[in-house]
C-alpha atoms as a PDB file:
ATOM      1  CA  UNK A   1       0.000   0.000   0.000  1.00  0.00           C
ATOM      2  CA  UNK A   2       1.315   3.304  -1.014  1.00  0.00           C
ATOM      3  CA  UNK A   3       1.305   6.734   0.588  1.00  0.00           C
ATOM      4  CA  UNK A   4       2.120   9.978   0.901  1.00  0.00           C
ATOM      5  CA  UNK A   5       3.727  11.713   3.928  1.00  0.00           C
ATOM      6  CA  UNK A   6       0.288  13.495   4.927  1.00  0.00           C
ATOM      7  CA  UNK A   7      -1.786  10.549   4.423  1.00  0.00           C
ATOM      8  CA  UNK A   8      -4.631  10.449   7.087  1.00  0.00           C
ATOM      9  CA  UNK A   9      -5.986   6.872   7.514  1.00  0.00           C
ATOM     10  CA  UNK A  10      -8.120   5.964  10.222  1.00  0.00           C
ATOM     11  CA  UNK A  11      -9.624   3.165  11.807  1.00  0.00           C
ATOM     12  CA  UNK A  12     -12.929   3.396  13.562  1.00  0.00           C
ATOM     13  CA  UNK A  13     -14.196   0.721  15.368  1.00  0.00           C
ATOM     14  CA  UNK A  14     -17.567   0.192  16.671  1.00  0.00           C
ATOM     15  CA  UNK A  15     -18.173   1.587  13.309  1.00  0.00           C
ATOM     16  CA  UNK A  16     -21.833   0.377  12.427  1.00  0.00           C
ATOM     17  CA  UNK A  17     -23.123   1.001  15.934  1.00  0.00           C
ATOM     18  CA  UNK A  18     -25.155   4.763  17.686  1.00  0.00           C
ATOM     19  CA  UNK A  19     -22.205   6.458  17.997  1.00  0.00           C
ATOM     20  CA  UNK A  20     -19.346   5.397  15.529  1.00  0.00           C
ATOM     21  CA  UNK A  21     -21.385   5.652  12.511  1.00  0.00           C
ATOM     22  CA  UNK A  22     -21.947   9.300  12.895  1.00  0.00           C
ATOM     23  CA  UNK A  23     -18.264   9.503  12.851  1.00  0.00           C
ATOM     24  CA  UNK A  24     -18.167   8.151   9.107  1.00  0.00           C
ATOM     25  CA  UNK A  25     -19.301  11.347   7.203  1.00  0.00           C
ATOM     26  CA  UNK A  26     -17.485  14.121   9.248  1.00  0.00           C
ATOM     27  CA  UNK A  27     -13.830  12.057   9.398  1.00  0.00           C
ATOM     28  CA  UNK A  28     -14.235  12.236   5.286  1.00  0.00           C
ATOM     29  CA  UNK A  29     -15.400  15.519   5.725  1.00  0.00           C
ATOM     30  CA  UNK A  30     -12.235  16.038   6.958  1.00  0.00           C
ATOM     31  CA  UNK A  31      -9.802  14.014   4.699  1.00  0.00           C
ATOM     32  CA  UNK A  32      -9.345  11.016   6.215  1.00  0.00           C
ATOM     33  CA  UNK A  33      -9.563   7.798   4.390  1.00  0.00           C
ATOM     34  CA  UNK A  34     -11.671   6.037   6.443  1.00  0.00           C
ATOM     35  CA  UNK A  35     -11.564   2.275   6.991  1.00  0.00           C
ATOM     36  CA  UNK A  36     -14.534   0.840   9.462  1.00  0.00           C
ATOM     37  CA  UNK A  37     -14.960  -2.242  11.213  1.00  0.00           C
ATOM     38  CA  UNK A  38     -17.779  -4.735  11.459  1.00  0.00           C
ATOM     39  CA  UNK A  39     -18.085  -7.906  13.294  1.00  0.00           C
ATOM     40  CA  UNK A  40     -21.523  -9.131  11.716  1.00  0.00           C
ATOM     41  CA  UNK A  41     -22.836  -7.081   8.890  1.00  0.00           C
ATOM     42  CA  UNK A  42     -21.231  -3.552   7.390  1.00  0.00           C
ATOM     43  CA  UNK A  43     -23.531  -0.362   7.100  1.00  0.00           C
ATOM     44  CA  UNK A  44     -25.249   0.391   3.540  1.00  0.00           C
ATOM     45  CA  UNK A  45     -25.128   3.719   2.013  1.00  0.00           C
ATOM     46  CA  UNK A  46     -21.981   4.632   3.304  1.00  0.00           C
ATOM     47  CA  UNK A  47     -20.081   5.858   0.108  1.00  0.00           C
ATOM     48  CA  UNK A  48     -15.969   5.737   0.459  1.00  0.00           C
ATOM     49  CA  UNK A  49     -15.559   3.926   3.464  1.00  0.00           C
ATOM     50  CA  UNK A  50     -13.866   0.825   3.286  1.00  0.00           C
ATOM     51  CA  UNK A  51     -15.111  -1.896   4.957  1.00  0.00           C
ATOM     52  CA  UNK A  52     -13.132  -4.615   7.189  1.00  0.00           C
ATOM     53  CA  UNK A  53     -14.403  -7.531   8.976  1.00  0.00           C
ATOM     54  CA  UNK A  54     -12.907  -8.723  12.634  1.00  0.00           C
ATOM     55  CA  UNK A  55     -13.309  -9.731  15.690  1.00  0.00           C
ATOM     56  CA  UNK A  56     -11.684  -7.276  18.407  1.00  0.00           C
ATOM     57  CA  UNK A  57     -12.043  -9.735  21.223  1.00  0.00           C
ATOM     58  CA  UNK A  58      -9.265 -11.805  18.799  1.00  0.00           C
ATOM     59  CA  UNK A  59      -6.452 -10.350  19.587  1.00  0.00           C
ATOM     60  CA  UNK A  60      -5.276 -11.989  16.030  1.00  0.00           C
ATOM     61  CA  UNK A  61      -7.686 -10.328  14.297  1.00  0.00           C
ATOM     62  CA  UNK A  62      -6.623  -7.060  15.602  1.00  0.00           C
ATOM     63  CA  UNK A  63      -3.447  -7.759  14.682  1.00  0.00           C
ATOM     64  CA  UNK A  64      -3.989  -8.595  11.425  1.00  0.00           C
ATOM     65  CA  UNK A  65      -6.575  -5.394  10.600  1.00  0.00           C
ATOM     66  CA  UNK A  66      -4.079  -3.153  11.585  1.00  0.00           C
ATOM     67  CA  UNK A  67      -0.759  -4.834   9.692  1.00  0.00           C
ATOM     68  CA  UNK A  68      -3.077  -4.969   6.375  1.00  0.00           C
ATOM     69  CA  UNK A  69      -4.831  -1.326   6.947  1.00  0.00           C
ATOM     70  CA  UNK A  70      -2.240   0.697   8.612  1.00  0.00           C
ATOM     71  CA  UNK A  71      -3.761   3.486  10.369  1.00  0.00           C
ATOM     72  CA  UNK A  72      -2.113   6.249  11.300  1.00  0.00           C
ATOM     73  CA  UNK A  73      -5.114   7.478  12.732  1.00  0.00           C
ATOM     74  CA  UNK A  74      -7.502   4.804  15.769  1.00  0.00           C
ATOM     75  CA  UNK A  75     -10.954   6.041  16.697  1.00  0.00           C
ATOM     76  CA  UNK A  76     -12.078   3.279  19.077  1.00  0.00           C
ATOM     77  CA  UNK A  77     -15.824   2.945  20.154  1.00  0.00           C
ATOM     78  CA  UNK A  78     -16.185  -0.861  19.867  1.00  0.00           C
ATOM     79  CA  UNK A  79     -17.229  -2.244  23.367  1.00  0.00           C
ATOM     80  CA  UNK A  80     -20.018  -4.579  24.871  1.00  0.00           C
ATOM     81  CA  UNK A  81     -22.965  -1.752  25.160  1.00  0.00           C
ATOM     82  CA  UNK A  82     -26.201  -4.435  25.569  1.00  0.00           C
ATOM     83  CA  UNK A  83     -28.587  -1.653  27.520  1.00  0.00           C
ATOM     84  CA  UNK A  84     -29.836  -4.551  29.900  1.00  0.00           C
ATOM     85  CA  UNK A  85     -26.134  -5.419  31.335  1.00  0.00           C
ATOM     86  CA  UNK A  86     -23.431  -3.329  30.176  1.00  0.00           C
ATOM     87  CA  UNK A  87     -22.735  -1.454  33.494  1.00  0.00           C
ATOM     88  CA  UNK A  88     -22.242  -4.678  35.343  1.00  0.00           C
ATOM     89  CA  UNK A  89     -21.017  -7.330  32.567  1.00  0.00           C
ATOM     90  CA  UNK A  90     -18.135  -9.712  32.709  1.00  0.00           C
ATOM     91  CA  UNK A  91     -17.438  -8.807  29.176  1.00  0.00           C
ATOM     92  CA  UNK A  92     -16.179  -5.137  30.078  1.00  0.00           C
ATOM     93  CA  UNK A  93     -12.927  -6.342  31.421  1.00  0.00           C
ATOM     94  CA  UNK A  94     -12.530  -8.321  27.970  1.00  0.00           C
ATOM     95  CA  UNK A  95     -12.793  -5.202  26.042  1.00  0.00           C
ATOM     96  CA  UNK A  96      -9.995  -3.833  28.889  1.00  0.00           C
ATOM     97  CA  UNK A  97      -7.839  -6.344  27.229  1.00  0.00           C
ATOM     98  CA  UNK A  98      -8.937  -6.488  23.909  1.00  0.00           C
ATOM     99  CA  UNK A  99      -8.382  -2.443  23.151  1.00  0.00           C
ATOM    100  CA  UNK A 100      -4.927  -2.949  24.883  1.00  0.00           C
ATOM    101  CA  UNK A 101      -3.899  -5.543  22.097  1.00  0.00           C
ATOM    102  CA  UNK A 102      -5.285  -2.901  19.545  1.00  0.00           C
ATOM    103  CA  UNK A 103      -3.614  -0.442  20.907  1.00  0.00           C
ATOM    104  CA  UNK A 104      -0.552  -2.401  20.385  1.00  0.00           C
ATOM    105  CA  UNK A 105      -1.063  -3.571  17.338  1.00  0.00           C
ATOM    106  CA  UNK A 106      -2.141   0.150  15.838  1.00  0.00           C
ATOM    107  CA  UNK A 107       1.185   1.138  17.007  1.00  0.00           C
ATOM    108  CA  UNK A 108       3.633  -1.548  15.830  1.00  0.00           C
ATOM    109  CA  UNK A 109       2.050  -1.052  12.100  1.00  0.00           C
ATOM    110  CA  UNK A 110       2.927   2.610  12.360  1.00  0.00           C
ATOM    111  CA  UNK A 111      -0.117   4.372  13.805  1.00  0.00           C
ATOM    112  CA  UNK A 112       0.489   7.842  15.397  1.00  0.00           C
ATOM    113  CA  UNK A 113      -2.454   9.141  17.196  1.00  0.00           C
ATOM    114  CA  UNK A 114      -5.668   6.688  18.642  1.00  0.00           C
ATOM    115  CA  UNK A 115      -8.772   8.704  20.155  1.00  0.00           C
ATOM    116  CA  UNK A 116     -10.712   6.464  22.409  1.00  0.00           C
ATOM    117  CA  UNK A 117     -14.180   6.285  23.834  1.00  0.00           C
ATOM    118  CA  UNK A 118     -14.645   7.014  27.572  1.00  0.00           C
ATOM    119  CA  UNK A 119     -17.486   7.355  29.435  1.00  0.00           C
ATOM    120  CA  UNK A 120     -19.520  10.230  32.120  1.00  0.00           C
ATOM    121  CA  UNK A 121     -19.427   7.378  34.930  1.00  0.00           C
ATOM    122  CA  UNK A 122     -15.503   7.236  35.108  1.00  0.00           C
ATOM    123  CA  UNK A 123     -16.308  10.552  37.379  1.00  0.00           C
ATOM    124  CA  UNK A 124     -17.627  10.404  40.911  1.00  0.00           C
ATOM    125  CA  UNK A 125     -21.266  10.858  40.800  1.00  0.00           C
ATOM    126  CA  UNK A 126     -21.404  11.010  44.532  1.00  0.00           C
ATOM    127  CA  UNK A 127     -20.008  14.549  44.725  1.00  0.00           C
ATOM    128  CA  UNK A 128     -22.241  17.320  43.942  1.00  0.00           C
ATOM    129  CA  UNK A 129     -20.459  19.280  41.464  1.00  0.00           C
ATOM    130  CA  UNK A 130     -21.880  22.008  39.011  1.00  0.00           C
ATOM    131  CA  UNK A 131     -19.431  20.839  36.075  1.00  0.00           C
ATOM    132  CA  UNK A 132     -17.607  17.691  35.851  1.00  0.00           C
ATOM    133  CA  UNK A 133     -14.331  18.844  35.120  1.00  0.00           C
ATOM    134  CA  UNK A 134     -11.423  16.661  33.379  1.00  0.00           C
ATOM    135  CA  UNK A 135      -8.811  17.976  35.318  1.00  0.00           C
ATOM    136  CA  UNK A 136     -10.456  18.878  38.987  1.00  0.00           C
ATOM    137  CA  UNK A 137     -13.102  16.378  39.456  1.00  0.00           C
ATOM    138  CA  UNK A 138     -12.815  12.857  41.002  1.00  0.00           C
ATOM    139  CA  UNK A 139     -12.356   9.632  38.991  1.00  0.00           C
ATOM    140  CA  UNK A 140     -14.088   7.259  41.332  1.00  0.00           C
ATOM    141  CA  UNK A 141     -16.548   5.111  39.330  1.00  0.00           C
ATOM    142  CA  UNK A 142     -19.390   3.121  40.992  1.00  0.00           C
ATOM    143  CA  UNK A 143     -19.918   0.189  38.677  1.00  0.00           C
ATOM    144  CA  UNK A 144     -17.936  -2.018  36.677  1.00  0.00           C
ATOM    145  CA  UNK A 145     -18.459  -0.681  33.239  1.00  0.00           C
ATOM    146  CA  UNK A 146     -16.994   3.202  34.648  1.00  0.00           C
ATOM    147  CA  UNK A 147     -14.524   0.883  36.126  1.00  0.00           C
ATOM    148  CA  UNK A 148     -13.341  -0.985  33.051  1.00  0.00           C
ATOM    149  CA  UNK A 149     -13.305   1.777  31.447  1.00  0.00           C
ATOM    150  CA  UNK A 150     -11.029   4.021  33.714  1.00  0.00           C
ATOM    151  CA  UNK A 151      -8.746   0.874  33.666  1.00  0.00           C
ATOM    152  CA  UNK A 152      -8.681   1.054  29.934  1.00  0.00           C
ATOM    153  CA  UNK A 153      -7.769   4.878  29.859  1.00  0.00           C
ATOM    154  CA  UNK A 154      -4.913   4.666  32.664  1.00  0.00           C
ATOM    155  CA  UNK A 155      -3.348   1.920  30.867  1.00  0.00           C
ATOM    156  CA  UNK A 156      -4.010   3.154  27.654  1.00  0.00           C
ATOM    157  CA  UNK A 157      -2.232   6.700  28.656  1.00  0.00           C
ATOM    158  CA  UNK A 158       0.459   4.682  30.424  1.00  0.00           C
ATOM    159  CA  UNK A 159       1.395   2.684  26.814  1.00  0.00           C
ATOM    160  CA  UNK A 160       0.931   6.229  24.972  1.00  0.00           C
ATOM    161  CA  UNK A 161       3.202   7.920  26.731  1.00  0.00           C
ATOM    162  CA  UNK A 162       5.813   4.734  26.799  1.00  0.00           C
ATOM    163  CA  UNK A 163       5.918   4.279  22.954  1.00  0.00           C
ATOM    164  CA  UNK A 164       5.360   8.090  21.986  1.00  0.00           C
ATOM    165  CA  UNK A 165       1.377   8.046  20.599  1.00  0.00           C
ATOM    166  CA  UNK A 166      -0.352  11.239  20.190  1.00  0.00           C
ATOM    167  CA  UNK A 167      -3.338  10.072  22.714  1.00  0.00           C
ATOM    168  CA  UNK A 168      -7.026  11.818  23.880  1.00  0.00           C
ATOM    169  CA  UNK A 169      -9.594  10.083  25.785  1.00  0.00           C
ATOM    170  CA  UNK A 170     -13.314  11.479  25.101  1.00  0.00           C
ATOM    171  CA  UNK A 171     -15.532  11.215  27.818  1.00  0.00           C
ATOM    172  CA  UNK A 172     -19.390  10.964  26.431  1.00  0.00           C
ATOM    173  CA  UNK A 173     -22.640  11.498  28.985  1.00  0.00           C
ATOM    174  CA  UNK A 174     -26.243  11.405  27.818  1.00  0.00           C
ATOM    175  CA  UNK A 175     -27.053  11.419  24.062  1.00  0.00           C
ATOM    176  CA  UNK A 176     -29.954  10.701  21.858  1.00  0.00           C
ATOM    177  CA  UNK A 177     -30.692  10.210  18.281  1.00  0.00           C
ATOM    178  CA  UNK A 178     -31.460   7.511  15.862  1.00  0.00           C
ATOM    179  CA  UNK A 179     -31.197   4.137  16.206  1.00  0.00           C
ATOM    180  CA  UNK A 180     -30.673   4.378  19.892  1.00  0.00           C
ATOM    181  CA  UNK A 181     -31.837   1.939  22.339  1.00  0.00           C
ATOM    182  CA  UNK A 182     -35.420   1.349  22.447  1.00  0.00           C
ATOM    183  CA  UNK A 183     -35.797   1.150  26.280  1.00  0.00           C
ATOM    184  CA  UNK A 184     -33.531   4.426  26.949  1.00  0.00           C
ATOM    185  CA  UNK A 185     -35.402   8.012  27.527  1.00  0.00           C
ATOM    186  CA  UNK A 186     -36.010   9.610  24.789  1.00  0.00           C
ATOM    187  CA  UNK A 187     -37.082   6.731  22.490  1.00  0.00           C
ATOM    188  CA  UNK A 188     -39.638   5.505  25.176  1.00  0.00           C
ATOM    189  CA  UNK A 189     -41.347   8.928  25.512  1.00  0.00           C
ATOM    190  CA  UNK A 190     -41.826   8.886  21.428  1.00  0.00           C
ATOM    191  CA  UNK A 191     -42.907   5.837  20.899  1.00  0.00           C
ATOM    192  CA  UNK A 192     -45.221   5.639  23.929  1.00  0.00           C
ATOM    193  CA  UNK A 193     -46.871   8.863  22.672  1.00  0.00           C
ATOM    194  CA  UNK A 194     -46.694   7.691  19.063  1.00  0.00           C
ATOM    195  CA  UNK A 195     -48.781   4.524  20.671  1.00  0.00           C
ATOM    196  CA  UNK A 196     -51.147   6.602  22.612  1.00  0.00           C
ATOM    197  CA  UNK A 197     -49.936   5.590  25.584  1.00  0.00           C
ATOM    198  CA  UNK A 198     -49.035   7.150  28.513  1.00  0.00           C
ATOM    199  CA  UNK A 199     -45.369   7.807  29.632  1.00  0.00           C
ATOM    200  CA  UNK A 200     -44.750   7.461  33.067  1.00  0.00           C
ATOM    201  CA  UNK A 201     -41.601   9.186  34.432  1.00  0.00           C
ATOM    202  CA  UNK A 202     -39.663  10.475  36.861  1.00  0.00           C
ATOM    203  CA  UNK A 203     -39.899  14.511  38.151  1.00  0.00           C
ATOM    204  CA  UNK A 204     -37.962  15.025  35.649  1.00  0.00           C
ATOM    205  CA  UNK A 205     -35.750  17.565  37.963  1.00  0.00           C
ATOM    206  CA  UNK A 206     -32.712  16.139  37.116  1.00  0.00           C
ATOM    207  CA  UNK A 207     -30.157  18.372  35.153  1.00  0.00           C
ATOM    208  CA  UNK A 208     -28.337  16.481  32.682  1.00  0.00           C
ATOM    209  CA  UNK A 209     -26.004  17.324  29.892  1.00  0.00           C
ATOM    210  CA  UNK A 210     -27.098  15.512  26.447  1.00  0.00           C
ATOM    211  CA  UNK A 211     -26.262  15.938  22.988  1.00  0.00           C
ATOM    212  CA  UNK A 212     -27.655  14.710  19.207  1.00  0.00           C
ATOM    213  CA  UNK A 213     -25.382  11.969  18.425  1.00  0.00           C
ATOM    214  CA  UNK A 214     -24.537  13.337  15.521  1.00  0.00           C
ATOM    215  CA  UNK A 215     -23.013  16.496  17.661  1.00  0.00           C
ATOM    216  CA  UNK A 216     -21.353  13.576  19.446  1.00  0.00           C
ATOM    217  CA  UNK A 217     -19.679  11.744  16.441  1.00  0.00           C
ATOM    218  CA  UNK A 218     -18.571  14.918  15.006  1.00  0.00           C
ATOM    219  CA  UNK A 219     -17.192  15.968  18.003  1.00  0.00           C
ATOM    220  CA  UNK A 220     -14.858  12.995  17.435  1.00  0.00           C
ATOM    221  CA  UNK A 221     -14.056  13.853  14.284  1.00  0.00           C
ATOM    222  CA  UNK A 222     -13.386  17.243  15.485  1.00  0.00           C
ATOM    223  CA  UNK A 223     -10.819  15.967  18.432  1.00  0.00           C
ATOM    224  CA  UNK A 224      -8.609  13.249  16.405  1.00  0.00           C
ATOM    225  CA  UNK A 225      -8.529  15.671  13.812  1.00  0.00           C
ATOM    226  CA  UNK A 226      -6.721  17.860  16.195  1.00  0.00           C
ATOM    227  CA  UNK A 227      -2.963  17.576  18.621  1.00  0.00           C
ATOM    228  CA  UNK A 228      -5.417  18.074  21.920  1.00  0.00           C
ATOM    229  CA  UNK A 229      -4.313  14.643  24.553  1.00  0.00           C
ATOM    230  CA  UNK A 230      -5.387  14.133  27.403  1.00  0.00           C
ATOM    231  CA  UNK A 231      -9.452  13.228  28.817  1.00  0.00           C
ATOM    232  CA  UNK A 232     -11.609  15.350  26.713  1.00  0.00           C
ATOM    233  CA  UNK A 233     -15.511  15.775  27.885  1.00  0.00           C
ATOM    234  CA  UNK A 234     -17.667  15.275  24.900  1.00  0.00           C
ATOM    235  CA  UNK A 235     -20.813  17.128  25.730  1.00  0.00           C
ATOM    236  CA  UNK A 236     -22.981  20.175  25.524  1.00  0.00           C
ATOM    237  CA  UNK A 237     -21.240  21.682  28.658  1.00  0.00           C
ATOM    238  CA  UNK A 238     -25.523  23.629  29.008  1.00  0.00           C
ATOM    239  CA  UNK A 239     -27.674  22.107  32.170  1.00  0.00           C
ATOM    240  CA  UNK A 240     -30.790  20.971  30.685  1.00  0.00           C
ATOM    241  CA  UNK A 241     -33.436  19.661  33.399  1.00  0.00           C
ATOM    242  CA  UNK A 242     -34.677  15.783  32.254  1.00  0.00           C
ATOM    243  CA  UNK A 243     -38.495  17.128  32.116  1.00  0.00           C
ATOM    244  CA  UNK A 244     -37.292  19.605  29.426  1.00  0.00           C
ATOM    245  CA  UNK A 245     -36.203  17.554  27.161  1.00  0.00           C
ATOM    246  CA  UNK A 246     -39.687  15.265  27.710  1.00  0.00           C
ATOM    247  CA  UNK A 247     -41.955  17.852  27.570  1.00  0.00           C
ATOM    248  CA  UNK A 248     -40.455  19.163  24.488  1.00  0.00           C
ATOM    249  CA  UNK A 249     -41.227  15.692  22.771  1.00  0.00           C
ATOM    250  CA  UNK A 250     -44.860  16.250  23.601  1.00  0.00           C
ATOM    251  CA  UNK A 251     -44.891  19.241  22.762  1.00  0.00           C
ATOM    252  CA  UNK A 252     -43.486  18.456  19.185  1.00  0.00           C
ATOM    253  CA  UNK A 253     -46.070  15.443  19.053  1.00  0.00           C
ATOM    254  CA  UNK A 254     -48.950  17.610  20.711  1.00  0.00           C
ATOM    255  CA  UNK A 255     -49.363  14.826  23.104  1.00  0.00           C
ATOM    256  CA  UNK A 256     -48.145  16.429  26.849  1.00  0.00           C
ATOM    257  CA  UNK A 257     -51.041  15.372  28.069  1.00  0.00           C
ATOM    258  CA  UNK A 258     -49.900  11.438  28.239  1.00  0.00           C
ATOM    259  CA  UNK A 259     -46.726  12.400  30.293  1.00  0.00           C
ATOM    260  CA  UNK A 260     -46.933  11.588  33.766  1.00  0.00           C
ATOM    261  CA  UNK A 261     -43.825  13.470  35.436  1.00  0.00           C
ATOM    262  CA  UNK A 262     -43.425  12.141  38.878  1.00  0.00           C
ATOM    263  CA  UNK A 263     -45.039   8.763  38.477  1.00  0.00           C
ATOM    264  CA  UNK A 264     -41.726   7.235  39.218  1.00  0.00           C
ATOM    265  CA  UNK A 265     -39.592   7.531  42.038  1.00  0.00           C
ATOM    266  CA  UNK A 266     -35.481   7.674  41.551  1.00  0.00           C
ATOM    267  CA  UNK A 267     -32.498   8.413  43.348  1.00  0.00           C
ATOM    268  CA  UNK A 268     -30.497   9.358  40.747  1.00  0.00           C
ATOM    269  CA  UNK A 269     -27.904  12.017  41.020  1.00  0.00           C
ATOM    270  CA  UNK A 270     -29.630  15.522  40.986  1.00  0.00           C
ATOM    271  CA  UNK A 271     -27.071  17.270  38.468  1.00  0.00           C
ATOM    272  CA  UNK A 272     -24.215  15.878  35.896  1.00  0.00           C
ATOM    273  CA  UNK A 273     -22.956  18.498  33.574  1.00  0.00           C
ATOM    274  CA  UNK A 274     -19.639  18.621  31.700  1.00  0.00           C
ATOM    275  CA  UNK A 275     -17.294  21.615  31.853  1.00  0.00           C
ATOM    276  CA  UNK A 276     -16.844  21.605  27.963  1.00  0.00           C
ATOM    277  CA  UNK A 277     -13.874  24.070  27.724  1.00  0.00           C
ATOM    278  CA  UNK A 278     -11.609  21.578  26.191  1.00  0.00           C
ATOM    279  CA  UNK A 279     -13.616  20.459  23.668  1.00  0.00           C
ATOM    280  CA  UNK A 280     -14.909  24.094  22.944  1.00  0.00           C
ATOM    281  CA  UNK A 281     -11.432  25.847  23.112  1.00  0.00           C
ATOM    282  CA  UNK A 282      -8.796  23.848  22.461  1.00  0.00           C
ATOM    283  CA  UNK A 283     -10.671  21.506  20.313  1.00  0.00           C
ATOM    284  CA  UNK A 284     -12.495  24.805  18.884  1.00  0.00           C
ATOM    285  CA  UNK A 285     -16.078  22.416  18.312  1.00  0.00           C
ATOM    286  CA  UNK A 286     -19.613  23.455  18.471  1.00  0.00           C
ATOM    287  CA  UNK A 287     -22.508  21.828  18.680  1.00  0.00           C
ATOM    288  CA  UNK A 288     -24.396  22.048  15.205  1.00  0.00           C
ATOM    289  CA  UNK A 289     -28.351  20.588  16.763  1.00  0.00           C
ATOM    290  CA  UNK A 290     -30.678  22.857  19.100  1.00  0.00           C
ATOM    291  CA  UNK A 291     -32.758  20.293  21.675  1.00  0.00           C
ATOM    292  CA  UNK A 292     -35.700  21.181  19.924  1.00  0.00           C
ATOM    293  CA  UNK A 293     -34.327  20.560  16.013  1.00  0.00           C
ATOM    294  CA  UNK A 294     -32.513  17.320  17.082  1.00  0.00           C
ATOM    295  CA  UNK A 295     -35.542  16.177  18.958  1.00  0.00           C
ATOM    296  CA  UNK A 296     -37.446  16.597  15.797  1.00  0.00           C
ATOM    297  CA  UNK A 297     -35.188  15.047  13.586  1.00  0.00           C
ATOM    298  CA  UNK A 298     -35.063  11.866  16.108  1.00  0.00           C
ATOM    299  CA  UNK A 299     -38.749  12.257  15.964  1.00  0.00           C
ATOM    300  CA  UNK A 300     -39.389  11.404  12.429  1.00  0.00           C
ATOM    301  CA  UNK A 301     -36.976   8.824  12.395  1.00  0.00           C
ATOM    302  CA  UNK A 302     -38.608   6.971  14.938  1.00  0.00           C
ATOM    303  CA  UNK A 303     -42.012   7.510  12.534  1.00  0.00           C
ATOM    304  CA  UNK A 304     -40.001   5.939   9.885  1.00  0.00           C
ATOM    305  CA  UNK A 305     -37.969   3.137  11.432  1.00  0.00           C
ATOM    306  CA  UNK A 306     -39.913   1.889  14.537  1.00  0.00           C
ATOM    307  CA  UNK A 307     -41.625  -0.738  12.875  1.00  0.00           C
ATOM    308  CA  UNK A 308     -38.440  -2.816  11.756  1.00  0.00           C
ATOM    309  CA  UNK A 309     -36.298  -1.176  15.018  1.00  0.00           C
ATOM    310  CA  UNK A 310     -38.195  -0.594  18.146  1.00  0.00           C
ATOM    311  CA  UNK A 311     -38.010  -4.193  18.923  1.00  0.00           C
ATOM    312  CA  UNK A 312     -34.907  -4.764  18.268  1.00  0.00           C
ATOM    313  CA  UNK A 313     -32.646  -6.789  20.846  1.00  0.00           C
ATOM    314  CA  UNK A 314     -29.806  -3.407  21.177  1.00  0.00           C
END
């Protein structure tokens, strides 16, 4: 495989699932050559990318992707994300060791910077804080999918800096869009009001920080695009209270009548915002979708797709 001296070539794994296929379009956007990986079936439609089957938990496989592709860009979202037992699955700490062997194998076939996926519940949740802050806030997570996770980006840092690998770790909270899980929020409030039914939920009082996914795979883009290392918060960095956002979808539907706020009790942390200064400064990104406009493009795509996706087993 030939190349030129400013040839950007990335890998993205995870590259068919919510988040990493909203990377696809912006990292071409951008002029990388993109190469994706799939494990069961590639996406359609998705002009310019190649394509590249394997098996991440193989540490072969990884091995092999990377000697034949030769990235000198990694964008890693592949993990084990099943909504009913991700935060407490056995299979996180096999994704600890499987993105170590990537990592490994990205650098010995040349690769010079790898972006990975981190996650909101590496922080401290315990702690009321108004901003979760990369570089002042406490990394103490509470279950083992925050845990695995922190593992992976200590270690991950720790063979960066050995070997000399341009490194960032983006940290991702709450985020909505299509083909999300069909249990999560903001699908279950449209498609119980698209069904007539009533949505029971919580107060609603919670402030949260959430972003289009979209926002959230350009965002990517937008940081391995760039020299920033280091943990960088991918998020809105605005306080949004929970009953916002599900009041908004009735309003859009003209259906507030079948939410029930306060129907269900929680104890869930009262306020998680990022401080987005990192990924707004140094990073220099800004989000592109207003609630309202990415709640109404998630909307009709639930209108168009539910039938086929809604009971699907993500």
């Amino acid at each position: 495989m030939t190349e030129s001296s400013n040839t950007k070539r990335v890998l993205v794994t995870g590259a068919s699932g919510f988040i990493g296929r909203q990377s696809l379009e912006p990292l071409q956007r951008r002029g990388f050559e993109v190469h994706a990986v799939y494990l069961t079936k590639p996406l359609d439609g998705t002009h310019g990318v190649t394509w590249h089957k394997a098996d991440l938990l193989n540490e072969n496989d990884s091995r092999v992707l990377c000697q034949e592709v030769r990235p000198t860009h990694l964008l890693h979202f592949a993990w084990y994300v099943h909504p009913k037992d991700y935060k407490t699955s056995s299979k996180n700490e096999q994704w600890v060791r499987a993105t170590l062997a990537l990592m490994r194998a990205f650098k010995e076939h040349g690769g010079e910077r790898a972006v990975l996926a981190g996650t909101a519940m590496e922080y401290d949740w315990s702690i009321p804080q108004d901003f979760l802050s990369e570089s002042n806030s406490p990394l103490r997570p509470a279950n083992p999918y925050g845990k695995s996770k922190h593992e992976t980006h200590l270690a991950s840092l720790a063979f960066a800096r050995d070997h000399k690998l341009s490194f960032a770790w983006g940290r991702i909270f709450l985020l909505y869009g299509p083909y999300e899980a069909p249990a999560r929020l903001v699908p279950y409030i449209i498609n119980a009001l698209l069904d007539n039914k009533i949505a029971e939920c919580t107060s609603g009082e919670q402030i949260r920080d959430i972003l289009h996914v979209a926002d959230v795979g350009d965002a990517f883009a937008a940081l391995i695009d760039s020299p920033i290392e280091g943990a960088v918060n991918i998020g809105s960095g605005s306080p949004t209270p929970l009953k916002e956002i599900i009041l908004t979808i009735g309003d859009i539907l003209e259906k507030r009548e079948c939410i029930r706020l306060g129907a269900i009790s929680t104890d869930e942390a009262p306020r998680l915002v990022f401080d987005t200064g990192r990924l707004m400064n140094e990073v220099g990104w800004r989000p592109r979708y207003t609630l309202e406009n990415g709640l109404r493009e998630t909307i009709e795509w639930w209108k168009e797709n539910r039938a086929q996706y809604r009971y699907s087993s993500q």
